[in-house]
PDB file of N, CA and C in Angstrom:
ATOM      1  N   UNK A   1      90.667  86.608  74.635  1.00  0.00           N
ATOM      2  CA  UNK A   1      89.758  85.853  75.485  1.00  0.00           C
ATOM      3  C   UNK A   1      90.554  84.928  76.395  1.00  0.00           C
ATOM      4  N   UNK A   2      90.278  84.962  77.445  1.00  0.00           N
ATOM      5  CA  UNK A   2      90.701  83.814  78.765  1.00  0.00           C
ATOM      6  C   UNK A   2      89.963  82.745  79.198  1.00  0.00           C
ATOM      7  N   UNK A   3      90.615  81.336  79.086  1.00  0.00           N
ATOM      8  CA  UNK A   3      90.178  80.015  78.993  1.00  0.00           C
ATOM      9  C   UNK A   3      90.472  79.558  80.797  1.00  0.00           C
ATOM     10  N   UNK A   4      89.484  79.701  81.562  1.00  0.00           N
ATOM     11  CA  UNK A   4      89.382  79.343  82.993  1.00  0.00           C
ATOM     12  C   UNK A   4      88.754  77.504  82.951  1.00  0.00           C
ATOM     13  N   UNK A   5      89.628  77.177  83.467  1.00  0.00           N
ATOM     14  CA  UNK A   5      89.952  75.569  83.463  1.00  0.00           C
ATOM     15  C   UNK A   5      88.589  75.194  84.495  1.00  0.00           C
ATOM     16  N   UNK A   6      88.040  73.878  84.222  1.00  0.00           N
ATOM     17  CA  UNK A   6      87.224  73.502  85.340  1.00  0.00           C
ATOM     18  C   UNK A   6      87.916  73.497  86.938  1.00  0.00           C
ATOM     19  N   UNK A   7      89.197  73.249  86.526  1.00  0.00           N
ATOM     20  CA  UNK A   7      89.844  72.897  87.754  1.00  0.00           C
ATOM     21  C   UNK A   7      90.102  74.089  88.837  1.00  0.00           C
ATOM     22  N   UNK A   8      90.269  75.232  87.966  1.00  0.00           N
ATOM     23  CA  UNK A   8      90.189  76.456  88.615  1.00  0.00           C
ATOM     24  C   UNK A   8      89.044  77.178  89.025  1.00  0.00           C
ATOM     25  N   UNK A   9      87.902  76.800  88.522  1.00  0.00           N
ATOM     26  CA  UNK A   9      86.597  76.780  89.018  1.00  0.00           C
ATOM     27  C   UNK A   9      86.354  76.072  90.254  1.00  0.00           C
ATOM     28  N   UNK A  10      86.533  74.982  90.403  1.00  0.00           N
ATOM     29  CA  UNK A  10      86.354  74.019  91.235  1.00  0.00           C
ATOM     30  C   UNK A  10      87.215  74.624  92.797  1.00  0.00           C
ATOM     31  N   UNK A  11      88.333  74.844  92.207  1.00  0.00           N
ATOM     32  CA  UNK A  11      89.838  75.329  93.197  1.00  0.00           C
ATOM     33  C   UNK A  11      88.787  76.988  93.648  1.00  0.00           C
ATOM     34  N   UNK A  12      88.544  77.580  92.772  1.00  0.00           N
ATOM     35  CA  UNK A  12      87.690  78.928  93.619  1.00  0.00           C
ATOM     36  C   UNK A  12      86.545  78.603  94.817  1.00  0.00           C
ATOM     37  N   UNK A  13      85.785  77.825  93.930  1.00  0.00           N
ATOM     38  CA  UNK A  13      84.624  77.715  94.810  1.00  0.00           C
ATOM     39  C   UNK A  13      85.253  77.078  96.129  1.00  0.00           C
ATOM     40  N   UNK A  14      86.007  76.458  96.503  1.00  0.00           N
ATOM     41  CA  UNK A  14      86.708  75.135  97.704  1.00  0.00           C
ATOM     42  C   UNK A  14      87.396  76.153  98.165  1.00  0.00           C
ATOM     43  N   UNK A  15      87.921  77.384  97.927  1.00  0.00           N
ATOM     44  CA  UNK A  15      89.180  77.915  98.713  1.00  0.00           C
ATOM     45  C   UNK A  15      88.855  79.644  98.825  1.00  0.00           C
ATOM     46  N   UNK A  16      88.308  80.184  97.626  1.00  0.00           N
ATOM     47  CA  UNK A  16      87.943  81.624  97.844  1.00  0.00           C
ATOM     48  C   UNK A  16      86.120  81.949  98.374  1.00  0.00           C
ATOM     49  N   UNK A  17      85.394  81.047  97.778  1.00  0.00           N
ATOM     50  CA  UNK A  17      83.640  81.953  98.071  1.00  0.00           C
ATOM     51  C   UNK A  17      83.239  80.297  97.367  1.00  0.00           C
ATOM     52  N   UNK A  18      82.212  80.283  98.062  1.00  0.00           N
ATOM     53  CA  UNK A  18      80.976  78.973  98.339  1.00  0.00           C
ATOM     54  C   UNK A  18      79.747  79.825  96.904  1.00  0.00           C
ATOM     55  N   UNK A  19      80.110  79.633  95.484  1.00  0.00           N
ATOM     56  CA  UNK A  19      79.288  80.308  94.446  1.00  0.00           C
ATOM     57  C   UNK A  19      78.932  79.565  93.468  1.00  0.00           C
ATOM     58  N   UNK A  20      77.985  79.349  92.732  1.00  0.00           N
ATOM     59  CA  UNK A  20      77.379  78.821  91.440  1.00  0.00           C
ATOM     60  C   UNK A  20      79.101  78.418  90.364  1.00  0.00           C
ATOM     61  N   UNK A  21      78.988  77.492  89.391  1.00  0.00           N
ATOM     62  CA  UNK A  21      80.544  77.385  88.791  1.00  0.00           C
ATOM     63  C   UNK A  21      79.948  78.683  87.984  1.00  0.00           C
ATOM     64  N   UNK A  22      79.135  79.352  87.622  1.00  0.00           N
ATOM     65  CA  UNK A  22      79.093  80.255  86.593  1.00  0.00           C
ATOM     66  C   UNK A  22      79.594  81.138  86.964  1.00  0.00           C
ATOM     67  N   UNK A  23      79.184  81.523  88.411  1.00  0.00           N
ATOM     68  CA  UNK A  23      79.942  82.858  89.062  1.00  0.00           C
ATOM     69  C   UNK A  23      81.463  83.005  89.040  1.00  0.00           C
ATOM     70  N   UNK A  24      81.564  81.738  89.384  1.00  0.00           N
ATOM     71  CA  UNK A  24      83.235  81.292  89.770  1.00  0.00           C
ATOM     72  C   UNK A  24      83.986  81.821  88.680  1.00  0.00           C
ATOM     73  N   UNK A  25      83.711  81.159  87.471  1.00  0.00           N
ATOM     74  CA  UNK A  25      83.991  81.558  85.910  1.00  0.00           C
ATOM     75  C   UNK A  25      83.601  83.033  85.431  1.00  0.00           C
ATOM     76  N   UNK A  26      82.497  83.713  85.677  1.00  0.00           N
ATOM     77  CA  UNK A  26      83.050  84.907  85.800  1.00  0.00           C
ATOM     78  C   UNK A  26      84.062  85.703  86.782  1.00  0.00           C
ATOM     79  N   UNK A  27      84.200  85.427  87.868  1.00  0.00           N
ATOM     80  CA  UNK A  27      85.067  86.127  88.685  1.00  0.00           C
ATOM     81  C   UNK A  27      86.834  85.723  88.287  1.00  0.00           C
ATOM     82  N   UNK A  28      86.690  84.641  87.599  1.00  0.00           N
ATOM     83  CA  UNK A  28      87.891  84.386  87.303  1.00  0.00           C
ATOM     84  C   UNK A  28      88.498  84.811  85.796  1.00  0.00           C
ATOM     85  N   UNK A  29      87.559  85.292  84.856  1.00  0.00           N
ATOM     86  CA  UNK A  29      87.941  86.082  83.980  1.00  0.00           C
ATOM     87  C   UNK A  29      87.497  87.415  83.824  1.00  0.00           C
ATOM     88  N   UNK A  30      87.696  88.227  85.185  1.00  0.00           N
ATOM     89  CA  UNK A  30      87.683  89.401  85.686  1.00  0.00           C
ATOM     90  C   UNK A  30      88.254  90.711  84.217  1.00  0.00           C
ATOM     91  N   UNK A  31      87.838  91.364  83.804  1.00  0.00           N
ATOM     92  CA  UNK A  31      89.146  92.326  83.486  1.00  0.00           C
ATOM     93  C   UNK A  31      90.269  92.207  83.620  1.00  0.00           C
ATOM     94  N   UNK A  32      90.421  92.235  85.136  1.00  0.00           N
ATOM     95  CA  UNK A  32      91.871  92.409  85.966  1.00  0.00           C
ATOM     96  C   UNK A  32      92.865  91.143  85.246  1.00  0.00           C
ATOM     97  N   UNK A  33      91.878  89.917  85.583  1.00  0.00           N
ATOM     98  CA  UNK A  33      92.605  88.920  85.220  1.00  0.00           C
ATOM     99  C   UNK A  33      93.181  88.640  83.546  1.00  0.00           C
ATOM    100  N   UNK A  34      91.970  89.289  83.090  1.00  0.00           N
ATOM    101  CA  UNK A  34      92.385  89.109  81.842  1.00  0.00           C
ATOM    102  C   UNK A  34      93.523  90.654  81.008  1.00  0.00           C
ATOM    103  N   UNK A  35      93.397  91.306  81.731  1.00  0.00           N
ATOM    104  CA  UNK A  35      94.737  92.084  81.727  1.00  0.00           C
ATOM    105  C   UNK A  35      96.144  91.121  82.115  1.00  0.00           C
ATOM    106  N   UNK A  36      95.966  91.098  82.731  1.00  0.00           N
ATOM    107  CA  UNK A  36      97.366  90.325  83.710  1.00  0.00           C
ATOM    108  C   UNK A  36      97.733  89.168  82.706  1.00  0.00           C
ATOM    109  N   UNK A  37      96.803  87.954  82.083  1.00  0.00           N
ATOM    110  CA  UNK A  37      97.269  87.395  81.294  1.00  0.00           C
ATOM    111  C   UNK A  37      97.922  87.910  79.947  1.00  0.00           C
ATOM    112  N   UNK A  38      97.263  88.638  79.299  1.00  0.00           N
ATOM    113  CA  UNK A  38      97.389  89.555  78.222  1.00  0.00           C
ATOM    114  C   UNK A  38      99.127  90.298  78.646  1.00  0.00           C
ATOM    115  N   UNK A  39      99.658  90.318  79.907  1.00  0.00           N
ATOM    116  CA  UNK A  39     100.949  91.151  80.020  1.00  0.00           C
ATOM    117  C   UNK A  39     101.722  89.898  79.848  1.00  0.00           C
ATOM    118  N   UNK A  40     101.219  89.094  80.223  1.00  0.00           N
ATOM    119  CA  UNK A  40     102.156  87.415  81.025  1.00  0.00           C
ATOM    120  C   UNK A  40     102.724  87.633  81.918  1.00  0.00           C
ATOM    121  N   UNK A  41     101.213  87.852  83.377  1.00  0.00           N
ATOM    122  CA  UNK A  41     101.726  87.371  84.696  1.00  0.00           C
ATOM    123  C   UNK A  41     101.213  86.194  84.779  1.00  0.00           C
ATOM    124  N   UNK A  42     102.281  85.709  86.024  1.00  0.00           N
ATOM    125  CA  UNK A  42     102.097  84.007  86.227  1.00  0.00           C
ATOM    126  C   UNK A  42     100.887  83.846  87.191  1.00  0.00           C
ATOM    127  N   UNK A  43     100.435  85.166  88.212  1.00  0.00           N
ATOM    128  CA  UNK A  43      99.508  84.871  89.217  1.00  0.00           C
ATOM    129  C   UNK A  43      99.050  86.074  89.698  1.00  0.00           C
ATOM    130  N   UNK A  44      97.831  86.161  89.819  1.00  0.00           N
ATOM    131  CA  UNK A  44      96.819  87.202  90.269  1.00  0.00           C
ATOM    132  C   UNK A  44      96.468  86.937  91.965  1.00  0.00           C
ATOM    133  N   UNK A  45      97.049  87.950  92.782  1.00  0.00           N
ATOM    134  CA  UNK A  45      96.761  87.870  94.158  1.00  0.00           C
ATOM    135  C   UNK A  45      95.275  88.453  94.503  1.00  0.00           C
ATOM    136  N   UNK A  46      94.351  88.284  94.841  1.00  0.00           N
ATOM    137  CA  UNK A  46      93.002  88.204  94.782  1.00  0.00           C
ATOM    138  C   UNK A  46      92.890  88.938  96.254  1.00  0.00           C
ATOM    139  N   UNK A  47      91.784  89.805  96.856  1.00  0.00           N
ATOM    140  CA  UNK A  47      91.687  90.726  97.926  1.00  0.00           C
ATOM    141  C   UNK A  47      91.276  89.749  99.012  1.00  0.00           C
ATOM    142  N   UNK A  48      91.226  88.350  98.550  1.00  0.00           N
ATOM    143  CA  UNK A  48      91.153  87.283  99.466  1.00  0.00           C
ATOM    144  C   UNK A  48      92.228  86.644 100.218  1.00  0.00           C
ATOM    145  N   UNK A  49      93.229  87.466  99.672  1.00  0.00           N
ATOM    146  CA  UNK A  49      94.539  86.581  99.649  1.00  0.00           C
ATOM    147  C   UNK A  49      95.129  85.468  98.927  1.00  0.00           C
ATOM    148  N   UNK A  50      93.859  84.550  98.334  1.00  0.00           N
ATOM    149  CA  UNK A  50      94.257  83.613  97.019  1.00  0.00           C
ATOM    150  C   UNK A  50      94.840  84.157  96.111  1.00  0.00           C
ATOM    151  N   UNK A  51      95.346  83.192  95.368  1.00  0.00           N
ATOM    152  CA  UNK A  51      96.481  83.493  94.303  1.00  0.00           C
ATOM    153  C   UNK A  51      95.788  82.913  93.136  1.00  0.00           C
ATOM    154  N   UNK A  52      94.972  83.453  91.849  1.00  0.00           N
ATOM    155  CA  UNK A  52      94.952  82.989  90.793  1.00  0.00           C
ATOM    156  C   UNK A  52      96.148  82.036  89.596  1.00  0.00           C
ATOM    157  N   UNK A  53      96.570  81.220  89.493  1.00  0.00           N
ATOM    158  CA  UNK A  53      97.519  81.053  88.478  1.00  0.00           C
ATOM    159  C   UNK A  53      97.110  80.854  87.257  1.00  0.00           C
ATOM    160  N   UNK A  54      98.149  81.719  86.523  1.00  0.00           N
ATOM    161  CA  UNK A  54      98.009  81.826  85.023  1.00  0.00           C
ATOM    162  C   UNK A  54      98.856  81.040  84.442  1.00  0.00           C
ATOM    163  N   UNK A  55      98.274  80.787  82.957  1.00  0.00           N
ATOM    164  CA  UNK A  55      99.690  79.980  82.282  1.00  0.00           C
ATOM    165  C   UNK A  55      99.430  80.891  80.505  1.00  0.00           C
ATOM    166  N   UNK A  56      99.666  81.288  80.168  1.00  0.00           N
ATOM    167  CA  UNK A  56      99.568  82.334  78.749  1.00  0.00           C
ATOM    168  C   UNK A  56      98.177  82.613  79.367  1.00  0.00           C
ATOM    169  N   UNK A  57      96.721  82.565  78.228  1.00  0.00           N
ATOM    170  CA  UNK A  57      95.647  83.126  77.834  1.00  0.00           C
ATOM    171  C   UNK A  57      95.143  82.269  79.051  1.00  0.00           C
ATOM    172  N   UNK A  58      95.348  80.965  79.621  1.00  0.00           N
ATOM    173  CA  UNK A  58      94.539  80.359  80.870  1.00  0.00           C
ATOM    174  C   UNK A  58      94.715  80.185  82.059  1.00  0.00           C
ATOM    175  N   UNK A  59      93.454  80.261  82.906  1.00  0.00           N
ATOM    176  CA  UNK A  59      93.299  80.517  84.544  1.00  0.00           C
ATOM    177  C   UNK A  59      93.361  78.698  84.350  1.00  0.00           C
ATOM    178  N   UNK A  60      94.559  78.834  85.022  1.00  0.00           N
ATOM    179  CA  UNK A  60      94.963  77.072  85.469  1.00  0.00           C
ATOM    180  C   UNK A  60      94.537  76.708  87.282  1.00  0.00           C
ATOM    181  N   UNK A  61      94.822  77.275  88.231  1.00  0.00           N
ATOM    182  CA  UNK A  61      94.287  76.713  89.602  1.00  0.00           C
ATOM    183  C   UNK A  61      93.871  78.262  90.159  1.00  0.00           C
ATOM    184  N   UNK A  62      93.364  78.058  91.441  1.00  0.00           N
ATOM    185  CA  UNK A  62      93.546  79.192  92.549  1.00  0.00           C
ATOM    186  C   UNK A  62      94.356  78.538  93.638  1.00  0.00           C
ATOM    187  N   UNK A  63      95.373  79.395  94.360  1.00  0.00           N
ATOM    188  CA  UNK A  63      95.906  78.609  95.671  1.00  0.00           C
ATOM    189  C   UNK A  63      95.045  79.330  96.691  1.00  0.00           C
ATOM    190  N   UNK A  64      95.092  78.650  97.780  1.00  0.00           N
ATOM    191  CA  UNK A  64      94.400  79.007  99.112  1.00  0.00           C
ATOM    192  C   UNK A  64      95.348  80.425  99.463  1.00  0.00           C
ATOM    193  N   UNK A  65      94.866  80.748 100.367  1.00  0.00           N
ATOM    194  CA  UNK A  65      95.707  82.342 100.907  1.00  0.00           C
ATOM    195  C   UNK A  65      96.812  81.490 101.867  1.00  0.00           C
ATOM    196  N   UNK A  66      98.075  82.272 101.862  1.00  0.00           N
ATOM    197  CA  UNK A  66      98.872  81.652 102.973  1.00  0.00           C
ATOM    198  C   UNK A  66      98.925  82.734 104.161  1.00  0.00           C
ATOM    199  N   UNK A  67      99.485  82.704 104.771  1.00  0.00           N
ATOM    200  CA  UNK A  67      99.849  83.790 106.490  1.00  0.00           C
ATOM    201  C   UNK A  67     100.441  84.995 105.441  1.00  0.00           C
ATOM    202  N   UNK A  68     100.544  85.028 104.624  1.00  0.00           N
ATOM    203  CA  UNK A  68     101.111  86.477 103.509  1.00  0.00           C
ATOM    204  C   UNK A  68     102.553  86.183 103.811  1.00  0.00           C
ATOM    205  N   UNK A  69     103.460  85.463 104.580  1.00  0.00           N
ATOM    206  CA  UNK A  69     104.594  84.902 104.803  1.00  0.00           C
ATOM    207  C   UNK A  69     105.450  84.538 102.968  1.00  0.00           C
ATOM    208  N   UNK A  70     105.101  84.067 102.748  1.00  0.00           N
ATOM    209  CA  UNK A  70     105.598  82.861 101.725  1.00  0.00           C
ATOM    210  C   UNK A  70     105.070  82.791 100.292  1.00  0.00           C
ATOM    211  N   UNK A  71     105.818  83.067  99.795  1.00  0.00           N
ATOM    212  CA  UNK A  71     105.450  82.472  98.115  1.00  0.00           C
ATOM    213  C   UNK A  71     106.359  81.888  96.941  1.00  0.00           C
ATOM    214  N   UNK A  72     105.851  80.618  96.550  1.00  0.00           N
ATOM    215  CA  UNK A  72     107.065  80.233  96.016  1.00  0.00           C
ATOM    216  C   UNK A  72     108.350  79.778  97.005  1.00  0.00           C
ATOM    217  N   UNK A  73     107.614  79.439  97.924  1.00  0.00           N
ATOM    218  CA  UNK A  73     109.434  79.017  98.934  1.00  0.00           C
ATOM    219  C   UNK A  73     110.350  80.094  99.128  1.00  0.00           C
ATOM    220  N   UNK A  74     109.541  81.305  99.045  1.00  0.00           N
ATOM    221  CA  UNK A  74     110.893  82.454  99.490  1.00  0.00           C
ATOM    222  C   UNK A  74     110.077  82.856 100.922  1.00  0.00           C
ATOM    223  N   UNK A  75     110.808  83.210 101.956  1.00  0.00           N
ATOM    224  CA  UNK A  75     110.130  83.835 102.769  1.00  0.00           C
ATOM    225  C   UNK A  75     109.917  85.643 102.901  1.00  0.00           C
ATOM    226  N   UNK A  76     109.529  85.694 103.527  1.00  0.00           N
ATOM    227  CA  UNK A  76     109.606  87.703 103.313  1.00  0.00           C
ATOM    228  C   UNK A  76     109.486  87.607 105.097  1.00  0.00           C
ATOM    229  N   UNK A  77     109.316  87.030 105.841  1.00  0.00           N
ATOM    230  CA  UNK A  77     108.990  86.888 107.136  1.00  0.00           C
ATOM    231  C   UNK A  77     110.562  88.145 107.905  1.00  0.00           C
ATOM    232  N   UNK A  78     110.247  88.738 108.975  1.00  0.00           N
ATOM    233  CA  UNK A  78     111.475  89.589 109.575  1.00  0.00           C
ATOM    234  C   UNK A  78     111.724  88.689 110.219  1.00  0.00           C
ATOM    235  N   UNK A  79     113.333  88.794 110.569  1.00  0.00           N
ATOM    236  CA  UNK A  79     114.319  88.297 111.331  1.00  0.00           C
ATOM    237  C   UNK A  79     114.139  88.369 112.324  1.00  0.00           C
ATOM    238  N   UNK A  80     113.527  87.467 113.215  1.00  0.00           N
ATOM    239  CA  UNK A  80     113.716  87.913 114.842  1.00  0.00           C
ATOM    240  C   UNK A  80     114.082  87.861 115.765  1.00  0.00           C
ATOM    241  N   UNK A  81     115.644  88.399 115.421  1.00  0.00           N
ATOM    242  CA  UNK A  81     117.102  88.203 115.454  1.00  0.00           C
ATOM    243  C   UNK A  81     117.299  90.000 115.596  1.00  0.00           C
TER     244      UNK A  81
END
């Protein structure tokens, strides 16, 4: 079972979809998601572009989508050079 934090409720509704917290809380212990914890990934990229973060069995925040540029301070951006 996967323990989705208020805070990550809160962080969905403000950054991925305008939804009830119940919805939020189901969409955030998706299957998918709860696969992904169950392997120990750190973050679920969402078809929104948000980033779920995991920490073991719990959905700890959502991040906003970035330009798909950047994650974690690495860039992937081409040289345009």
């Amino acid at each position: 079972m996967i323990i989705v934090t208020n805070h990550a409720i809160e962080r969905y509704i403000e950054r991925v979809e305008r939804v009830t917290p119940e919805v939020a809380r189901e969409r955030l212990s998706s299957p998918t998601i709860q696969m992904a914890a169950q392997i120990g990934c750190e973050c679920v990229k969402l078809g929104s572009g948000a980033r779920v973060v995991l920490s073991g069995s719990a959905v700890l925040t959502v991040v906003a989508p970035t330009d798909g540029n950047t994650w974690k301070g690495v860039s992937h951006a081409k040289n345009p050079h």
